[in-house]
N, C-alpha and C. Protein backbone atom coordinates (compact mmCIF):
# COMPACT_ATOMS: atom_id res chain seq x y z
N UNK A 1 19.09 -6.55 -48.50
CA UNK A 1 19.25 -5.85 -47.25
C UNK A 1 17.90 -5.54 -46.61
N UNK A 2 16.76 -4.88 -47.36
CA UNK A 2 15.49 -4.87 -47.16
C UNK A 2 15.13 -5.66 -46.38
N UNK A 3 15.23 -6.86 -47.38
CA UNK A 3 14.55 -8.51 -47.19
C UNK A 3 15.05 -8.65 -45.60
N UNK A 4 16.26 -8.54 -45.42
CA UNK A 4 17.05 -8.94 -43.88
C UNK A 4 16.61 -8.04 -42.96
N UNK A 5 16.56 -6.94 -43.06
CA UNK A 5 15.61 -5.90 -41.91
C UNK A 5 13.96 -6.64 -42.33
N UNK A 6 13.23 -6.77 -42.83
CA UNK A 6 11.97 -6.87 -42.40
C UNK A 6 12.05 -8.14 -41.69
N UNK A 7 12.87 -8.95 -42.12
CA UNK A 7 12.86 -10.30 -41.69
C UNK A 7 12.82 -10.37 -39.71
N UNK A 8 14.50 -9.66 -39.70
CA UNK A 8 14.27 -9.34 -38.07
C UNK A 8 13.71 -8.75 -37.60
N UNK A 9 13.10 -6.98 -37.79
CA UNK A 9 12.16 -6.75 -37.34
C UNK A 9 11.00 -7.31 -37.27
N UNK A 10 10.44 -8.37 -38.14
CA UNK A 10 9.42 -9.20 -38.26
C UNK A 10 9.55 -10.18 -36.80
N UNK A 11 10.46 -10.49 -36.29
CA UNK A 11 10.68 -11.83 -35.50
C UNK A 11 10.96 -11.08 -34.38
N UNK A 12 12.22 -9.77 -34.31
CA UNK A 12 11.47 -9.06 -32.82
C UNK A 12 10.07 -8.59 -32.39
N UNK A 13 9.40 -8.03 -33.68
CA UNK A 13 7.79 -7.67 -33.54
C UNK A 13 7.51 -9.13 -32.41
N UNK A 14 7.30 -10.12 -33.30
CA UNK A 14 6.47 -11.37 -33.01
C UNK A 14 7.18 -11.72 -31.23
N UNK A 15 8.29 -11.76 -30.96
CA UNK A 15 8.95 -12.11 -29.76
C UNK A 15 8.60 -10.68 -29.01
N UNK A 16 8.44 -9.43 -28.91
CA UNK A 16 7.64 -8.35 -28.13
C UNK A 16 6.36 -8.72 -28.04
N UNK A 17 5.83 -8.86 -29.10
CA UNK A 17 4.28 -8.94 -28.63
C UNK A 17 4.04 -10.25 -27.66
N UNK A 18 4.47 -11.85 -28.11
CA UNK A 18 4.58 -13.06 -27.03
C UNK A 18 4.85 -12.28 -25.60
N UNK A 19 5.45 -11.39 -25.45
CA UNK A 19 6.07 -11.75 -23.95
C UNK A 19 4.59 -11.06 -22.81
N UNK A 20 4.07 -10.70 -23.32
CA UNK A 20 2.97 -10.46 -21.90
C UNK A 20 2.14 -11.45 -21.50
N UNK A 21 2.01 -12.36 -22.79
CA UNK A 21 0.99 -13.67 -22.59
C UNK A 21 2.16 -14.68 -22.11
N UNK A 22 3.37 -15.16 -22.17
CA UNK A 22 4.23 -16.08 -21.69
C UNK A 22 4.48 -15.54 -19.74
N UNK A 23 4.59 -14.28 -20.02
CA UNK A 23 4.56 -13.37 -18.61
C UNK A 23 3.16 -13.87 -17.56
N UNK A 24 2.04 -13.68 -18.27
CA UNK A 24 0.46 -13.80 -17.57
C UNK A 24 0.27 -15.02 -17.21
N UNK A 25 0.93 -16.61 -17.98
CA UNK A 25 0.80 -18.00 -17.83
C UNK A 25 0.90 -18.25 -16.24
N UNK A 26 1.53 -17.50 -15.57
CA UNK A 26 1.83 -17.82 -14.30
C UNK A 26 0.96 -17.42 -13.60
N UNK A 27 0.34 -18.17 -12.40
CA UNK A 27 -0.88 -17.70 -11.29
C UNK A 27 -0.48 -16.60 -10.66
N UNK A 28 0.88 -16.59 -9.88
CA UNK A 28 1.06 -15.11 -9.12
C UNK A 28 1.53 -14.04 -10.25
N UNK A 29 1.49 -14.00 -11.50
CA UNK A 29 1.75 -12.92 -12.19
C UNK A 29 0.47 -12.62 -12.72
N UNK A 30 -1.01 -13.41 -13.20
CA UNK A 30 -2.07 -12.82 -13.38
C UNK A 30 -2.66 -12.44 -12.03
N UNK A 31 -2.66 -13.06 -10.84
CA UNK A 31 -2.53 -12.51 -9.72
C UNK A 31 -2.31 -10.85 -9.20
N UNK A 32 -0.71 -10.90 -9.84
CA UNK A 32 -0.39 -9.48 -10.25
C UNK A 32 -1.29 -8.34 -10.65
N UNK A 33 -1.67 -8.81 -11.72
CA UNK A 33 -2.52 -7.94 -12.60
C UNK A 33 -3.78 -7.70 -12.26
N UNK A 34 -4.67 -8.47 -11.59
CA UNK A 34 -5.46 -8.36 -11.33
C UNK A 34 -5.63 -7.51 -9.98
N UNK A 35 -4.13 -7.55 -9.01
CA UNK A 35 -4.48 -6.92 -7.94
C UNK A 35 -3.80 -4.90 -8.36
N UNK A 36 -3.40 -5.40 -9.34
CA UNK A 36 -2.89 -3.92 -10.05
C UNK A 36 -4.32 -3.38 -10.38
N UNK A 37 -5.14 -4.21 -11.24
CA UNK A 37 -6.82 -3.79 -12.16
C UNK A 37 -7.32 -3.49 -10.31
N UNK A 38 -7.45 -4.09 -9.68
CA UNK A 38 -8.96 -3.96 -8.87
C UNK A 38 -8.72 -3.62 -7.59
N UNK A 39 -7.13 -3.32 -6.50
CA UNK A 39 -6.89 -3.43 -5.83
C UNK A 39 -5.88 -2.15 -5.72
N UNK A 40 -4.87 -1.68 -6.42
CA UNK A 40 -4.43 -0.63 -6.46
C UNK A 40 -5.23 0.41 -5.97
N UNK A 41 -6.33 0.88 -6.54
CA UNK A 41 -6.92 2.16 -6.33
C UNK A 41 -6.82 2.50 -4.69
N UNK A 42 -6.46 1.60 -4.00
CA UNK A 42 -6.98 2.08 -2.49
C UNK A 42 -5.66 1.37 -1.96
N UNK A 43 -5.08 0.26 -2.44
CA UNK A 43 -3.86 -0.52 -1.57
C UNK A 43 -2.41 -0.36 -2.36
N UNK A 44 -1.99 -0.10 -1.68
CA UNK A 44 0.08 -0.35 -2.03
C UNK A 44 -0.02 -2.00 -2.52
N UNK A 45 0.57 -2.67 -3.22
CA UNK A 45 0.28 -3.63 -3.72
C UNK A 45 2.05 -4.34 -3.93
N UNK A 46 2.53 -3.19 -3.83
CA UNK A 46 4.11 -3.88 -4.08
C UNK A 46 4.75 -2.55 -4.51
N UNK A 47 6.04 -2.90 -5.28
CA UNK A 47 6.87 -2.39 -5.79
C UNK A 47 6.13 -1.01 -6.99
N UNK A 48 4.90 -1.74 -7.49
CA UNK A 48 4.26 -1.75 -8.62
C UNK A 48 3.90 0.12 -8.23
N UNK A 49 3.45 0.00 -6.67
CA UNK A 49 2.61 1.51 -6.65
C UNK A 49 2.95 1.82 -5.16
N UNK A 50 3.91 1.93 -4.76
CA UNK A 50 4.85 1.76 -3.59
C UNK A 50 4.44 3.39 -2.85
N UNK A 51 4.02 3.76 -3.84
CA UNK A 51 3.39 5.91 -3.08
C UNK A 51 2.28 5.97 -3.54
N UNK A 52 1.27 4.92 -3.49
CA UNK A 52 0.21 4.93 -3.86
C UNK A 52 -0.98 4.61 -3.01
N UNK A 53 -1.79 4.32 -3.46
CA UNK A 53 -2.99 3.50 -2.19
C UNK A 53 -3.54 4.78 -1.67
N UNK A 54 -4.78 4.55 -1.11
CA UNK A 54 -5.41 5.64 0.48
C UNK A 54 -4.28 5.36 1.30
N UNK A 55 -4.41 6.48 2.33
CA UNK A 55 -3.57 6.69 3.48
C UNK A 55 -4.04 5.47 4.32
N UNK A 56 -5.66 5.19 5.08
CA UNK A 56 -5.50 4.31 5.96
C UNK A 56 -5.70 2.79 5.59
N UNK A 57 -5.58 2.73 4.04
CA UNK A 57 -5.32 1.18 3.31
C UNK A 57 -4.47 0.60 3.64
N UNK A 58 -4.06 -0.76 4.35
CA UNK A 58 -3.32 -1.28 4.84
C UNK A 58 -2.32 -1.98 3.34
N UNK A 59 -1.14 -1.89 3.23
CA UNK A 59 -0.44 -2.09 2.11
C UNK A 59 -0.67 -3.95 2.13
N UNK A 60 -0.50 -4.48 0.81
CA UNK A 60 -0.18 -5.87 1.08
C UNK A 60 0.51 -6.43 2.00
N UNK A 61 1.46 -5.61 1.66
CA UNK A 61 3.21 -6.16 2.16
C UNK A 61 2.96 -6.18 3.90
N UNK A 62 2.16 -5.21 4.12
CA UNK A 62 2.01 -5.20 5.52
C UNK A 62 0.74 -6.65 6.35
N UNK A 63 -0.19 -6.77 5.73
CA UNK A 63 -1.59 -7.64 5.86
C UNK A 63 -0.62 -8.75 5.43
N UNK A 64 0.04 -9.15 4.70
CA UNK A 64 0.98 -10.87 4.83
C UNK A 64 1.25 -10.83 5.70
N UNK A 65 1.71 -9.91 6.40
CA UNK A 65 2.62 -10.33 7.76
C UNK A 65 1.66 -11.22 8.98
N UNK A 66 0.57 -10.62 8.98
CA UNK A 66 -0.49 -11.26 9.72
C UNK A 66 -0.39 -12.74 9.57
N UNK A 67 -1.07 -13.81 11.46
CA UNK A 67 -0.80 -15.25 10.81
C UNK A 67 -1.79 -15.53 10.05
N UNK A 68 -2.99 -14.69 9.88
CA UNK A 68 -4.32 -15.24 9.41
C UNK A 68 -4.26 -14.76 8.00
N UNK A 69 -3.43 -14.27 7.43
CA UNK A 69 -3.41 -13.39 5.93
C UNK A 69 -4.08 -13.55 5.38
N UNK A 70 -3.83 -15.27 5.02
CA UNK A 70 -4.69 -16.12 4.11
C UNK A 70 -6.19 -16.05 3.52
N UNK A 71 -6.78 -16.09 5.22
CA UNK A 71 -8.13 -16.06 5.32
C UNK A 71 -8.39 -14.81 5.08
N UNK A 72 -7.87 -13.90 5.39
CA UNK A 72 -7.83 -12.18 5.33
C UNK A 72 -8.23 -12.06 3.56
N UNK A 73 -7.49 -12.66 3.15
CA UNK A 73 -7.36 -11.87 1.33
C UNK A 73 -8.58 -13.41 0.62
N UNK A 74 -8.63 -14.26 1.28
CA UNK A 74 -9.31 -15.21 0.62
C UNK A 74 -11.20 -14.67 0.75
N UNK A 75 -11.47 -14.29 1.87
CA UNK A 75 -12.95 -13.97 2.51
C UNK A 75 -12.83 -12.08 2.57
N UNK A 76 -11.83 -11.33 1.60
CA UNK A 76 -11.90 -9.78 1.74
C UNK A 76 -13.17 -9.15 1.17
N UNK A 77 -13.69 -10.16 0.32
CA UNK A 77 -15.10 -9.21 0.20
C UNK A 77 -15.99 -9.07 0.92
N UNK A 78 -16.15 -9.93 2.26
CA UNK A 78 -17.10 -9.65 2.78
C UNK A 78 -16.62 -8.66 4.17
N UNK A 79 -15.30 -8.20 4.28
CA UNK A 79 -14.80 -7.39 4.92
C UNK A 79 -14.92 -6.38 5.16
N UNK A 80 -15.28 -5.08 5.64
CA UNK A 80 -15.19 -3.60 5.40
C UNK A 80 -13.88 -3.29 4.93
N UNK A 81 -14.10 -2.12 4.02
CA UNK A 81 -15.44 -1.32 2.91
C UNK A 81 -15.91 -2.44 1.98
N UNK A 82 -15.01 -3.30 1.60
CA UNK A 82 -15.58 -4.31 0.54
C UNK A 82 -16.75 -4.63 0.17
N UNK A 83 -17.40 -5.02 0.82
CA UNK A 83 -18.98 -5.34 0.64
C UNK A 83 -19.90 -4.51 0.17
N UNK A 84 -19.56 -3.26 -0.09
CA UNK A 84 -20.33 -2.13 -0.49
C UNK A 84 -19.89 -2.09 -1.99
N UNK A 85 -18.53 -2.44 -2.29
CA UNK A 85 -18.93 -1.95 -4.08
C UNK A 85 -17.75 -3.75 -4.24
N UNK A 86 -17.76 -4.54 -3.70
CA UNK A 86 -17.08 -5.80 -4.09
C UNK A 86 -18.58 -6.85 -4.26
N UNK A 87 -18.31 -7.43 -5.83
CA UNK A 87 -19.86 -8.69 -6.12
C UNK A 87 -18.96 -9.22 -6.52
N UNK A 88 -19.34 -10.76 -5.25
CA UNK A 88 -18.64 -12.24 -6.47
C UNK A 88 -20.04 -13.28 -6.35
N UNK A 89 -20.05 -13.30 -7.60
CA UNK A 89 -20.94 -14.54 -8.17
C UNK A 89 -21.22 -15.72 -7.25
N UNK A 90 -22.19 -15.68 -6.92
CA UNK A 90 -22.88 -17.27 -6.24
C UNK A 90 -22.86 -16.54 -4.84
N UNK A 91 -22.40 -14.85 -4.43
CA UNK A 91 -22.63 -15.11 -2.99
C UNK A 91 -23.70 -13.93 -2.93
N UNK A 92 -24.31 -14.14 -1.37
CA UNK A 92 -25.12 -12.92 -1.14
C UNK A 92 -24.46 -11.64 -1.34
N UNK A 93 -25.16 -10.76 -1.55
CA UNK A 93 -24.63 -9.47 -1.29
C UNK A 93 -24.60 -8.78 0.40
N UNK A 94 -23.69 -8.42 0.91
CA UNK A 94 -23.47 -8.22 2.00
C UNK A 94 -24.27 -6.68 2.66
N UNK A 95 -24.59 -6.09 1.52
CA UNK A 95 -24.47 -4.43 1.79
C UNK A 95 -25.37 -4.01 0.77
N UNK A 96 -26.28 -3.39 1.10
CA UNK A 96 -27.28 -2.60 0.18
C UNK A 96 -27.22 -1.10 0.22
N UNK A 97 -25.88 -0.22 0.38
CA UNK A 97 -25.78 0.58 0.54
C UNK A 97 -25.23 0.60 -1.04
N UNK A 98 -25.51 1.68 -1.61
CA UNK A 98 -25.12 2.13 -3.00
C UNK A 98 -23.37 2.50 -2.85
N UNK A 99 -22.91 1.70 -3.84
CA UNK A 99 -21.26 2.17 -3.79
C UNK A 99 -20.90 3.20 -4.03
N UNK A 100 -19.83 3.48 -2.92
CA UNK A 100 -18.87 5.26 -2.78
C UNK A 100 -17.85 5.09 -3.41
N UNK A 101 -18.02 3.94 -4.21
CA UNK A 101 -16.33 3.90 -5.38
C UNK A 101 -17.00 2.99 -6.09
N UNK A 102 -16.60 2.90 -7.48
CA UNK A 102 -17.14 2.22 -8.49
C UNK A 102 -16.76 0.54 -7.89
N UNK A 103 -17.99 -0.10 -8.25
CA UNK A 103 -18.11 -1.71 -7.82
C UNK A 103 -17.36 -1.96 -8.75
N UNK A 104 -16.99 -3.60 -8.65
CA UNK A 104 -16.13 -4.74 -9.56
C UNK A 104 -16.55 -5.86 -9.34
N UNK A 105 -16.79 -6.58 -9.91
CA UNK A 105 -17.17 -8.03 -10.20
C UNK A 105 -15.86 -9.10 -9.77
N UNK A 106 -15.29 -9.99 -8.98
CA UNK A 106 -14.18 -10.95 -8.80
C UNK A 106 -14.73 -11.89 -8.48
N UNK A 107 -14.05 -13.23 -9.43
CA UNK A 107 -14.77 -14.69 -9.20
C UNK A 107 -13.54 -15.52 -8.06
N UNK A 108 -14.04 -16.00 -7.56
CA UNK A 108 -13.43 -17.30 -6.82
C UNK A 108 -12.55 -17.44 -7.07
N UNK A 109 -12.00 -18.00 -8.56
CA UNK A 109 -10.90 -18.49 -9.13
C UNK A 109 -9.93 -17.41 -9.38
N UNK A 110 -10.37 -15.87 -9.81
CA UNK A 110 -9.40 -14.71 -9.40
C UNK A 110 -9.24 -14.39 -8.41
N UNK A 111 -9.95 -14.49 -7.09
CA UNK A 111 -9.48 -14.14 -5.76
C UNK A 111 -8.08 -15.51 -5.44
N UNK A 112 -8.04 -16.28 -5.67
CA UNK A 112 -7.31 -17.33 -5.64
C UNK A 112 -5.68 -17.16 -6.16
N UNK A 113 -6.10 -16.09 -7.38
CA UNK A 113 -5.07 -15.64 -8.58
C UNK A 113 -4.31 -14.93 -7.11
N UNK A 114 -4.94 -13.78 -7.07
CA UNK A 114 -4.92 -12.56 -5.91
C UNK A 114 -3.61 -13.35 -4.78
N UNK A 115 -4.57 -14.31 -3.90
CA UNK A 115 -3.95 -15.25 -3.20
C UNK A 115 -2.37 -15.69 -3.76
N UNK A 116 -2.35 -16.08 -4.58
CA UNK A 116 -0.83 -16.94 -5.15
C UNK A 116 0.09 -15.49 -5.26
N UNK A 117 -0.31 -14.62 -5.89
CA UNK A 117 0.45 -13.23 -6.20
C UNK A 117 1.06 -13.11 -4.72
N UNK A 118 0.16 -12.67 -3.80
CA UNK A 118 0.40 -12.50 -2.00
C UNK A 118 1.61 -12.66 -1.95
N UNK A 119 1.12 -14.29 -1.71
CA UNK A 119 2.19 -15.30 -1.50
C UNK A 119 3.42 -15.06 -1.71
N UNK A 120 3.68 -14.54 -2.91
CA UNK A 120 5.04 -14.08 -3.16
C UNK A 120 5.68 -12.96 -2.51
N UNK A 121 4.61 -11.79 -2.18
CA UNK A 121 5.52 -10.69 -1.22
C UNK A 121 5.72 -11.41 -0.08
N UNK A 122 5.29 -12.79 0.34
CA UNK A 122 5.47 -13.01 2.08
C UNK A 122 6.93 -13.82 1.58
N UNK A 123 6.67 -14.86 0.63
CA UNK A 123 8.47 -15.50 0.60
C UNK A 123 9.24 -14.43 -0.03
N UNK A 124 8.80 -12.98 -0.54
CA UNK A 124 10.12 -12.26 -0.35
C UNK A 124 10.62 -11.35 0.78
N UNK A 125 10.11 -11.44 1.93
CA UNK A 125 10.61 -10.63 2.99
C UNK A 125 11.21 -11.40 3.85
């Protein structure tokens, strides 16, 4: 009986722990996460933080709607406030003003992540 409980708890353990990395495989779900890590603090982002964000942070859900979105979330670091505490690798720095919110580091290939996540609040409205 032992033997048969450790056995399944052994194989639900192993099938709980898989599911965040089978979950993350997908571009708009690390997407997700990343706009949860670096983007939450100031933006509504979805479902995820729906009473959240600064007051005059424009929510995702709202900036898709725009026709230019794309370019909007693809080129946001060099945007205001961004440029003051946003560094991505290989570009100038925009702003030599010391950051009023802790900086973050985002590469190309995660702004891209960012991008595909979007995407999905615009084909769900």
């Amino acid at each position: 009986m032992i033997r048969i409980f450790a056995s399944v708890f052994a194989s639900a353990l192993l099938t709980f722990t898989s599911l965040p990395q089978s979950r993350a495989s997908n571009s708009a779900d690390l997407g997700f996460e990343l706009s949860r890590q670096l983007c939450s603090r100031c933006h509504v982002i979805g479902e995820y933080n729906r009473m959240g964000g600064i007051g005059n942070s424009p929510s995702f859900t709202w900036m898709v709607k725009s026709s230019d979105w794309r370019e909007r979330f693809l080129t946001f670091y060099s945007r205001r406030p961004h440029p003051v505490f946003t560094r991505v690798p290989g570009y100038a720095l925009w702003s030599d003003v010391p950051p009023y919110y802790p900086p973050f580091e985002i590469t190309r290939d995660e702004i891209d992540l960012i991008v595909a996540y979007v995407e999905t609040l615009r084909t769900s409205q």
